[in-house]
N, C-alpha and C. Protein backbone atom coordinates (compact mmCIF):
# COMPACT_ATOMS: atom_id res chain seq x y z
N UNK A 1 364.59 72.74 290.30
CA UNK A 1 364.13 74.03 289.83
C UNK A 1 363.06 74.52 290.79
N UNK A 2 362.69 75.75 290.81
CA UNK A 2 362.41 76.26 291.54
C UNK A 2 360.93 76.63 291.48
N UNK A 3 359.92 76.91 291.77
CA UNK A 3 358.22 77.43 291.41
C UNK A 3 357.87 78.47 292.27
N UNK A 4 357.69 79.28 291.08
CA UNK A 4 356.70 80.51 292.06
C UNK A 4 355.80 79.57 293.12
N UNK A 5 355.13 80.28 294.47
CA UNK A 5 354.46 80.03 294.77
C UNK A 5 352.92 79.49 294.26
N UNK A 6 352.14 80.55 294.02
CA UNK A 6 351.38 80.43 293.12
C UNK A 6 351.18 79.44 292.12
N UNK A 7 352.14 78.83 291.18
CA UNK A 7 352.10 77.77 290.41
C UNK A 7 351.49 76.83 290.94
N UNK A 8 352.57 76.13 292.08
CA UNK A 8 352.79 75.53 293.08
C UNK A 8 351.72 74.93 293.96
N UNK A 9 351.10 76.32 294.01
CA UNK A 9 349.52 76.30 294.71
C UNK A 9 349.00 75.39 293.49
N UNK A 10 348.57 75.75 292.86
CA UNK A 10 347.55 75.66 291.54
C UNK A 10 348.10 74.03 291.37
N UNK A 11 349.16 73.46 291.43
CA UNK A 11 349.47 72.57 290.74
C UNK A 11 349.04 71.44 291.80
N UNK A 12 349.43 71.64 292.86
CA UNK A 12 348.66 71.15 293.85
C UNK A 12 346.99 70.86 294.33
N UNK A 13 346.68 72.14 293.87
CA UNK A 13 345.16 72.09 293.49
C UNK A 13 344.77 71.00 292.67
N UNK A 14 345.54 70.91 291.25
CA UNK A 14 344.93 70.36 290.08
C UNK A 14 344.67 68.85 290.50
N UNK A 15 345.89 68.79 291.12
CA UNK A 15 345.90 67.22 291.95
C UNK A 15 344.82 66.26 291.88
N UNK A 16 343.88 66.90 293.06
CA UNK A 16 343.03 65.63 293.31
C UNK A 16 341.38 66.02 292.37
N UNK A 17 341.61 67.37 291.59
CA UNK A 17 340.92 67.25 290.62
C UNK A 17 340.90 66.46 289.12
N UNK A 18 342.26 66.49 288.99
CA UNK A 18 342.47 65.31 287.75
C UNK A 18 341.24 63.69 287.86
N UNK A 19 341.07 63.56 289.05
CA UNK A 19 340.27 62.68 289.27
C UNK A 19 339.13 62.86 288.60
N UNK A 20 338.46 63.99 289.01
CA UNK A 20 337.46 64.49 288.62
C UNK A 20 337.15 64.80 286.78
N UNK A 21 338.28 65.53 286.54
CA UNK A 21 338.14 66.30 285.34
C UNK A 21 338.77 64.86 284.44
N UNK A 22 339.19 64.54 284.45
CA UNK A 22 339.61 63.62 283.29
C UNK A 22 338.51 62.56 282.91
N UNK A 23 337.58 62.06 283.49
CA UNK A 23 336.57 61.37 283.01
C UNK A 23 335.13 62.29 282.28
N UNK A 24 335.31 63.36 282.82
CA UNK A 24 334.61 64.43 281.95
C UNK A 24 334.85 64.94 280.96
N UNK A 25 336.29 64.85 280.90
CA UNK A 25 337.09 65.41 279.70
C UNK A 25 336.57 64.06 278.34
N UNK A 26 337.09 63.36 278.88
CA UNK A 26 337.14 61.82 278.27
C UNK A 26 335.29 61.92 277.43
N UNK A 27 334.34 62.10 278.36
CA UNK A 27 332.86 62.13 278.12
C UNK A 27 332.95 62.90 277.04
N UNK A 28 333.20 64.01 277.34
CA UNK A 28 333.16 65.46 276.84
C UNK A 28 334.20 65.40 275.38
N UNK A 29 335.08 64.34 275.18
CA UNK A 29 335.75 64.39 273.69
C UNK A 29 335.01 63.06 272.73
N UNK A 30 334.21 61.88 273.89
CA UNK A 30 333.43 61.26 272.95
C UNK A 30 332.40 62.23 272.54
N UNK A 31 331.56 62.69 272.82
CA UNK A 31 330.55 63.33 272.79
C UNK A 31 330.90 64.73 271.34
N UNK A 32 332.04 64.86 271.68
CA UNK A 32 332.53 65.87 270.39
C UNK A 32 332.86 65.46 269.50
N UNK A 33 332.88 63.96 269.46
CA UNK A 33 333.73 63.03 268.16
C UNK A 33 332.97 62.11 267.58
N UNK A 34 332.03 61.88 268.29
CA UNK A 34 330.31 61.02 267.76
C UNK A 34 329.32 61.88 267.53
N UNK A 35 329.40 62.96 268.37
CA UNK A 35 327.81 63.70 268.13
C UNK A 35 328.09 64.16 266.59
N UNK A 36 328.42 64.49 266.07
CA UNK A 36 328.87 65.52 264.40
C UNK A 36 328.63 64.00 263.77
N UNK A 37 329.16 63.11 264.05
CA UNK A 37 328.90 61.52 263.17
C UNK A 37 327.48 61.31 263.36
N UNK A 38 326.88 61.18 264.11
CA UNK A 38 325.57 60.78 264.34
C UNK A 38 324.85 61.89 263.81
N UNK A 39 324.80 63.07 264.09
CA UNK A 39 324.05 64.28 263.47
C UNK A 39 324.35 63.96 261.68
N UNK A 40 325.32 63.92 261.22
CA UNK A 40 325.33 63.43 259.73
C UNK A 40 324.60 62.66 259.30
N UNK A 41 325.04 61.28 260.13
CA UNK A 41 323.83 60.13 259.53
C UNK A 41 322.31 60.47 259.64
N UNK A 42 322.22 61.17 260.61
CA UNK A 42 320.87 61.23 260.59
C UNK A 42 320.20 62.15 259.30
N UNK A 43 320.88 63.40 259.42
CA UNK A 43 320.86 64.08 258.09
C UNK A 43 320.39 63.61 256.91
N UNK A 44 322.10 62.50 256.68
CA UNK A 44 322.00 61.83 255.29
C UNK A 44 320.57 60.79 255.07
N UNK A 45 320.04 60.78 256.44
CA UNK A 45 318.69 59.51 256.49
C UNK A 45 317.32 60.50 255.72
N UNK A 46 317.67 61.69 256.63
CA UNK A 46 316.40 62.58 255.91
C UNK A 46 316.60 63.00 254.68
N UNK A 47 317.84 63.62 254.64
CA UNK A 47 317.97 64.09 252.82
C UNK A 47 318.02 62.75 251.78
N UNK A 48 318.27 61.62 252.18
CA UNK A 48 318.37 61.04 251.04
C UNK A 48 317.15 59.83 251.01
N UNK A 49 316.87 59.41 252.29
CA UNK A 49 316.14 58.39 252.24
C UNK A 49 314.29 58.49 252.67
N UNK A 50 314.27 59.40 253.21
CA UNK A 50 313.00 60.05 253.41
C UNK A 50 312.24 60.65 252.05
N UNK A 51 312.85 61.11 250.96
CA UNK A 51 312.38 61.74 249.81
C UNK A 51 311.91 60.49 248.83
N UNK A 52 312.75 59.84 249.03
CA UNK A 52 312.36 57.85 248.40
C UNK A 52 311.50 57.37 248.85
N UNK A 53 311.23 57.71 250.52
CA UNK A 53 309.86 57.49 250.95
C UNK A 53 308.35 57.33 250.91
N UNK A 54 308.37 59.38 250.79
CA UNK A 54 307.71 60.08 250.23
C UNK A 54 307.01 59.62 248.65
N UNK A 55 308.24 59.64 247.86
CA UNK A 55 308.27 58.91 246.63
C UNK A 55 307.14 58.06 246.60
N UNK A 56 307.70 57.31 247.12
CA UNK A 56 307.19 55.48 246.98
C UNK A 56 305.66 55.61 247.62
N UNK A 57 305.53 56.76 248.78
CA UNK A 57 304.09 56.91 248.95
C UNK A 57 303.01 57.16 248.07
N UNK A 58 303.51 58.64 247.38
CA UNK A 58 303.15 59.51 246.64
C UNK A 58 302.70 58.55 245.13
N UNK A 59 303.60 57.64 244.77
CA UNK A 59 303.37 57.21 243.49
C UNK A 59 302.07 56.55 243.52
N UNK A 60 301.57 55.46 244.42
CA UNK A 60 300.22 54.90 243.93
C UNK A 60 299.58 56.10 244.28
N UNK A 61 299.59 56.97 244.46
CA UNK A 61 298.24 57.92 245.00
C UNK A 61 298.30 58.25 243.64
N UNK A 62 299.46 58.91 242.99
CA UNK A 62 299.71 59.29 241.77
C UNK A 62 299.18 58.62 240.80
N UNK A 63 299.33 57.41 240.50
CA UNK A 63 298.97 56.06 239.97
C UNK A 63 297.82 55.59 239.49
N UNK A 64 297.37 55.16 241.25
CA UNK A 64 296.37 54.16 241.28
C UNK A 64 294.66 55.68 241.31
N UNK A 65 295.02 56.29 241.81
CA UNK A 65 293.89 56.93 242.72
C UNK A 65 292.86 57.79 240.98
N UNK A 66 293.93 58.01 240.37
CA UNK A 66 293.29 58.71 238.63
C UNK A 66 292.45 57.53 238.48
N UNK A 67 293.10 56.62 238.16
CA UNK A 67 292.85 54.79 237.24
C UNK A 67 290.93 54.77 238.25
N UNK A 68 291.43 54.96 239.32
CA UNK A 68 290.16 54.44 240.52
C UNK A 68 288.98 55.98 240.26
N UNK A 69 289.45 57.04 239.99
CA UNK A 69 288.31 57.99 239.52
C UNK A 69 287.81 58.29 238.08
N UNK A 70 288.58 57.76 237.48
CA UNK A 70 288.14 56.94 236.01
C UNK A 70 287.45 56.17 235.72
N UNK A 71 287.39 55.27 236.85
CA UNK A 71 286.46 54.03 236.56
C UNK A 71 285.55 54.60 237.11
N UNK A 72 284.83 55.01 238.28
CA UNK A 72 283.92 55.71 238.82
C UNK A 72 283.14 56.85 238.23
N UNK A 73 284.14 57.35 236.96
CA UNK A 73 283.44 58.23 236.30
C UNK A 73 282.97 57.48 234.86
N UNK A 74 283.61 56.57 234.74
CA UNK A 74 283.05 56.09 233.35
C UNK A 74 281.79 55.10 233.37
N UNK A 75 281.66 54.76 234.68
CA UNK A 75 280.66 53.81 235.41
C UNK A 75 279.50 55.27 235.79
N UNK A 76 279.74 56.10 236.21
CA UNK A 76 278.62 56.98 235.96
C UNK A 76 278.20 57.71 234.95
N UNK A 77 279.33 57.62 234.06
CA UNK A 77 279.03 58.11 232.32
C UNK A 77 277.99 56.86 231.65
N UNK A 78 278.77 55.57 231.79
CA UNK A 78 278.00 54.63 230.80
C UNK A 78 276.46 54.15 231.43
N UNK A 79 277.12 53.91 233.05
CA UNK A 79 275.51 52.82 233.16
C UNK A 79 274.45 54.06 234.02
N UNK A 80 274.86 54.98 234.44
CA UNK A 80 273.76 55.98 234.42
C UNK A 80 272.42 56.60 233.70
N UNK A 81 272.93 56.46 232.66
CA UNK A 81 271.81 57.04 231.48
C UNK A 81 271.12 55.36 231.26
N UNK A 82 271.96 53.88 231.56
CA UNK A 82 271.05 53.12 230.76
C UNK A 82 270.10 52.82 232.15
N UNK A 83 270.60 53.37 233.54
CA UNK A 83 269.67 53.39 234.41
C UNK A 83 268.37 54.28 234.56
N UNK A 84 268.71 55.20 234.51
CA UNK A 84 267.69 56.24 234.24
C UNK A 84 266.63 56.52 233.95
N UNK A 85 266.48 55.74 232.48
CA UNK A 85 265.00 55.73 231.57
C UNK A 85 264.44 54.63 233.19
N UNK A 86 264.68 53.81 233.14
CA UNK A 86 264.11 52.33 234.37
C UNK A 86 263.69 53.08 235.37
N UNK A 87 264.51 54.01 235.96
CA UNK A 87 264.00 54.79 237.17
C UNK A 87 262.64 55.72 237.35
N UNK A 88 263.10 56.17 235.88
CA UNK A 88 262.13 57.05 235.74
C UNK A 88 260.85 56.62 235.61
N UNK A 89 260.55 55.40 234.49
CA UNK A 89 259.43 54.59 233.94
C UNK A 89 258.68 54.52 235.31
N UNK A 90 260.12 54.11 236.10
CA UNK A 90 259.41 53.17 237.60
C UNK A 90 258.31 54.15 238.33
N UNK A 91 259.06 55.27 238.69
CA UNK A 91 258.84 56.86 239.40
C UNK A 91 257.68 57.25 238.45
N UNK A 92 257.44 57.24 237.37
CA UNK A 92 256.45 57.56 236.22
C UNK A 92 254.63 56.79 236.62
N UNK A 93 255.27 55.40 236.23
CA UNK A 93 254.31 54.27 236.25
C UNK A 93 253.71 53.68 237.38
N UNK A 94 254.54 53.29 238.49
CA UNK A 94 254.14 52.56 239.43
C UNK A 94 253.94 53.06 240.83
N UNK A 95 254.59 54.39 240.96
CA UNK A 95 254.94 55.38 241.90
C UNK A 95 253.19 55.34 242.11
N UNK A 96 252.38 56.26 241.25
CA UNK A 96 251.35 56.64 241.68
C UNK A 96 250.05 55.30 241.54
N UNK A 97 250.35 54.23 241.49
CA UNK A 97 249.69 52.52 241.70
C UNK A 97 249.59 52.18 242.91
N UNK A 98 251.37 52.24 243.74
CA UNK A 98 251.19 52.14 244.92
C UNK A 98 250.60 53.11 246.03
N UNK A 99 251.05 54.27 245.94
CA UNK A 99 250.52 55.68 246.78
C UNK A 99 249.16 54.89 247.38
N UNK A 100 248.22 54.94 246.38
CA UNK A 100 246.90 54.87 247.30
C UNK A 100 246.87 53.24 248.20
N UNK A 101 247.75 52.58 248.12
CA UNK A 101 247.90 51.40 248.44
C UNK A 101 248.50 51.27 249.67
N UNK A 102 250.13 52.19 249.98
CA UNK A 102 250.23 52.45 251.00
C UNK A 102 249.71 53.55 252.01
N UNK A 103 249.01 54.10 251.14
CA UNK A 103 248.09 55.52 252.14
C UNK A 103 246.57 54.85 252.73
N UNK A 104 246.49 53.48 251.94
CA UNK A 104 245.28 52.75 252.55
C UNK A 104 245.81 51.70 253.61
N UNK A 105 247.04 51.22 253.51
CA UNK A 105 247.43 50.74 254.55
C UNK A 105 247.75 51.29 255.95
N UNK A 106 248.70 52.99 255.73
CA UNK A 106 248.37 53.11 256.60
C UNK A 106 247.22 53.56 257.53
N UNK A 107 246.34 53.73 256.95
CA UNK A 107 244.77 54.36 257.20
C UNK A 107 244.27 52.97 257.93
N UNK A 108 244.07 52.05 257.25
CA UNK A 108 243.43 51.23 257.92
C UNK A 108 244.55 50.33 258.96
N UNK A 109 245.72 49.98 258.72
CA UNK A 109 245.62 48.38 259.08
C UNK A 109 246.97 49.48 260.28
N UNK A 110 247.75 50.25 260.12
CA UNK A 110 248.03 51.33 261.28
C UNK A 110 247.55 51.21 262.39
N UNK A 111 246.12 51.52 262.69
CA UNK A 111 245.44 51.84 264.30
C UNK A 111 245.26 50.00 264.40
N UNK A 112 244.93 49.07 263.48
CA UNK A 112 244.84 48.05 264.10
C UNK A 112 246.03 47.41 265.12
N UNK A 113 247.37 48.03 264.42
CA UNK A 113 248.80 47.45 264.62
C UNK A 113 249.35 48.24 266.19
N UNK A 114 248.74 48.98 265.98
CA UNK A 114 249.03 50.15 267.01
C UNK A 114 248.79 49.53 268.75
N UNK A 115 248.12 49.20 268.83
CA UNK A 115 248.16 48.70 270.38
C UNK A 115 248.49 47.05 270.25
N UNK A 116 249.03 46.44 269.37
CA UNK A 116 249.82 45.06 269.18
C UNK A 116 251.26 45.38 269.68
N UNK A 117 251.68 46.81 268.76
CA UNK A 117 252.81 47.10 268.95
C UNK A 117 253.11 47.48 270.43
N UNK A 118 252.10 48.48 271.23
CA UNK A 118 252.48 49.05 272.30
C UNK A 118 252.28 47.79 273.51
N UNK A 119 251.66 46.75 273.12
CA UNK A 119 251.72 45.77 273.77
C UNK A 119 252.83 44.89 273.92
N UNK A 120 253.35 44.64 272.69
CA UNK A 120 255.10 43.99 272.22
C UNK A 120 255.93 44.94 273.10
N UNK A 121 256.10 45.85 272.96
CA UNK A 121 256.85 46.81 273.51
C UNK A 121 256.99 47.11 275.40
N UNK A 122 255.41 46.90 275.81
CA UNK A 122 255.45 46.74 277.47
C UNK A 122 255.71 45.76 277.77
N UNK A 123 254.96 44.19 276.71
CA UNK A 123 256.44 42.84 277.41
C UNK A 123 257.49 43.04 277.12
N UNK A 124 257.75 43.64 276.04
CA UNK A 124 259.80 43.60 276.08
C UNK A 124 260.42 44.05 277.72
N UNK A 125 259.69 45.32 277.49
CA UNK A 125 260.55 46.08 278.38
C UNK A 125 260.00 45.26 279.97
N UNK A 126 258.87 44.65 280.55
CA UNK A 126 258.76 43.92 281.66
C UNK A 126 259.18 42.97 281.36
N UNK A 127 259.58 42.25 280.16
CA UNK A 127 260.04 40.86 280.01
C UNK A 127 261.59 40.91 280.45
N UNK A 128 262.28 41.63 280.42
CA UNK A 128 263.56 41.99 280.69
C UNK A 128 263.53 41.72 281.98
N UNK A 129 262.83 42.43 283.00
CA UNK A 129 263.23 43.03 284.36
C UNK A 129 262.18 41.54 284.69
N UNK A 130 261.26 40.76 284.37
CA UNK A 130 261.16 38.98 284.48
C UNK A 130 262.39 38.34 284.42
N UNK A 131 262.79 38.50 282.90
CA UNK A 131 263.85 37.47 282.83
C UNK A 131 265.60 37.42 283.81
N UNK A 132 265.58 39.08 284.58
CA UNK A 132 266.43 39.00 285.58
C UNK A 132 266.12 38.54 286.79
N UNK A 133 264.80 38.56 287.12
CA UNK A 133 264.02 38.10 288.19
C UNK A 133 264.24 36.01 288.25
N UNK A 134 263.75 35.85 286.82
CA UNK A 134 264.17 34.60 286.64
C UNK A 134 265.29 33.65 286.81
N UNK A 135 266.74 34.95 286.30
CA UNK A 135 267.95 34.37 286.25
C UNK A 135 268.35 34.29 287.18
N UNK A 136 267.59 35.12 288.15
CA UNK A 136 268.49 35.59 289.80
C UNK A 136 267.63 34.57 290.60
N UNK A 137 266.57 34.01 290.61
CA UNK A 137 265.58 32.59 290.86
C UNK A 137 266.57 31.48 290.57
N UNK A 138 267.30 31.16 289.56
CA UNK A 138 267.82 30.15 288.89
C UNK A 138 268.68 30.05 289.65
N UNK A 139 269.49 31.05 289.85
CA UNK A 139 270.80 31.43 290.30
C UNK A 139 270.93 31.24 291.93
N UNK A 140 269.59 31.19 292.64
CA UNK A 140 269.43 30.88 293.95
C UNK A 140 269.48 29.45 294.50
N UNK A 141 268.45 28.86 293.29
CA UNK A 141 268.64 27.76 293.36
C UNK A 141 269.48 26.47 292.92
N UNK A 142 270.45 27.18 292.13
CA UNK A 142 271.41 25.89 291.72
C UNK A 142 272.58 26.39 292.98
N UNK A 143 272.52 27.39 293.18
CA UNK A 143 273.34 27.87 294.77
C UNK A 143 272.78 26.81 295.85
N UNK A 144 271.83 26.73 296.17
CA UNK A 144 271.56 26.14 297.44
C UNK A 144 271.65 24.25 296.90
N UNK A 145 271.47 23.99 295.53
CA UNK A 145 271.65 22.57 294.60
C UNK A 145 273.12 22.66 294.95
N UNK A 146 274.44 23.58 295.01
CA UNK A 146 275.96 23.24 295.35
C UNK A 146 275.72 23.30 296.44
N UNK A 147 275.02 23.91 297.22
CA UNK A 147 275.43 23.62 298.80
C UNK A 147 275.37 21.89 298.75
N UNK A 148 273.70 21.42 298.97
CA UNK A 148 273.27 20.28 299.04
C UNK A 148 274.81 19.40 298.68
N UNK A 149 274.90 19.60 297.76
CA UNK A 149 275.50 18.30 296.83
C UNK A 149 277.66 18.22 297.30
N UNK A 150 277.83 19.60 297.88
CA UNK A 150 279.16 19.82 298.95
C UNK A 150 278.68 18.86 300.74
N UNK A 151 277.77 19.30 300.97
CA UNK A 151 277.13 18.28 302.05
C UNK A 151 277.50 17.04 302.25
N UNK A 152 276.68 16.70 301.22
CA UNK A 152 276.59 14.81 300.90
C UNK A 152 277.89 14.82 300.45
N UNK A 153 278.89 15.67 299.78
CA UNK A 153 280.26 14.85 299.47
C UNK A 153 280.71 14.89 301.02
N UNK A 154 280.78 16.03 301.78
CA UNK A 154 281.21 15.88 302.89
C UNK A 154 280.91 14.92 303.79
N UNK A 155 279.90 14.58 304.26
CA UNK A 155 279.18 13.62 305.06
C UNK A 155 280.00 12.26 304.33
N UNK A 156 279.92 12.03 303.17
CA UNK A 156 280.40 10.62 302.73
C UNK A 156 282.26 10.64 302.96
N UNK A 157 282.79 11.65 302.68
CA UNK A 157 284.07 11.82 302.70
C UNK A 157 284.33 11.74 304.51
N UNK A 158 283.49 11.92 305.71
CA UNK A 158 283.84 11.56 307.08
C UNK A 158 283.57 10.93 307.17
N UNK A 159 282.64 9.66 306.66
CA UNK A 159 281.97 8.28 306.93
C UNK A 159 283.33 7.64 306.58
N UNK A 160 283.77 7.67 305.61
CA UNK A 160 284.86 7.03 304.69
C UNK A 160 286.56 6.83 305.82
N UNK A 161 286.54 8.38 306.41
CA UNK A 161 287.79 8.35 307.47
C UNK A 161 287.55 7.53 308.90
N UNK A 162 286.34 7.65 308.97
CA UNK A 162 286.07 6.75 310.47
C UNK A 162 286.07 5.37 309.75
């Protein structure tokens, strides 16, 4: 039988594209035959199993979190008031006993403390920049204590080969 030209052409063409196009095709019909499956499941994951989630979150908050501001309120209902009068007595009675007690402390025994403290405070802060002075002293000398003591192994370790 016979072929237009044209066909002919084309069919010839298709030839050494079949190479090409048929593994794309192939891609291109998994991809159309899993993607709609996988887009479902995923779906069915959010509509059905995500809300159970949620759920299961939601319930102790639901739950537990009332029970937990209940107690917090009934603990400031009951032992509040039997605290109170005590506070007050305290704030009442003893509040103005101590006042002149600590207003005489700090009056007097204050300026005594006062250059103890600023004295504590200039050794801290030179005791620091000593005690790096010290560590870096220490640190010189157990350095030159490994030299020494690499020496004498050496010296004994060439006595030993001769």
């Amino acid at each position: 039988m016979l072929l237009p030209c044209g066909l002919l052409d084309a069919l010839l063409f298709l030839g050494p594209l079949r190479t090409f196009i048929a593994p794309l095709l192939s891609v291109l019909l998994t991809i159309v035959l899993v993607l709609p499956l996988l887009l479902q499941s995923v779906l069915l994951l959010l509509v059905l199993v995500l809300p159970l989630l949620l759920l299961g979150m939601l319930l102790p908050i639901v739950l537990v979190l009332p029970l937990l501001l209940l107690g917090a309120l009934l603990m400031v209902v009951l032992v509040l008031p039997l605290l109170l009068p005590s506070v007050l007595l305290l704030l009442v009675l003893v509040l103005p006993l101590l006042l002149p007690s600590v207003l005489l402390l700090l009056v007097l025994v204050l300026p005594l403390l006062l250059p103890s403290v600023l004295l504590l405070l200039s050794m801290l802060l030179f005791g620091f920049g000593l005690l790096v002075l010290a560590l870096l002293l220490l640190g010189v000398i157990l350095f030159f204590a490994l030299l020494l003591v690499l020496c004498i192994s050496r010296n004994t370790n060439s006595e030993k080969q001769s």
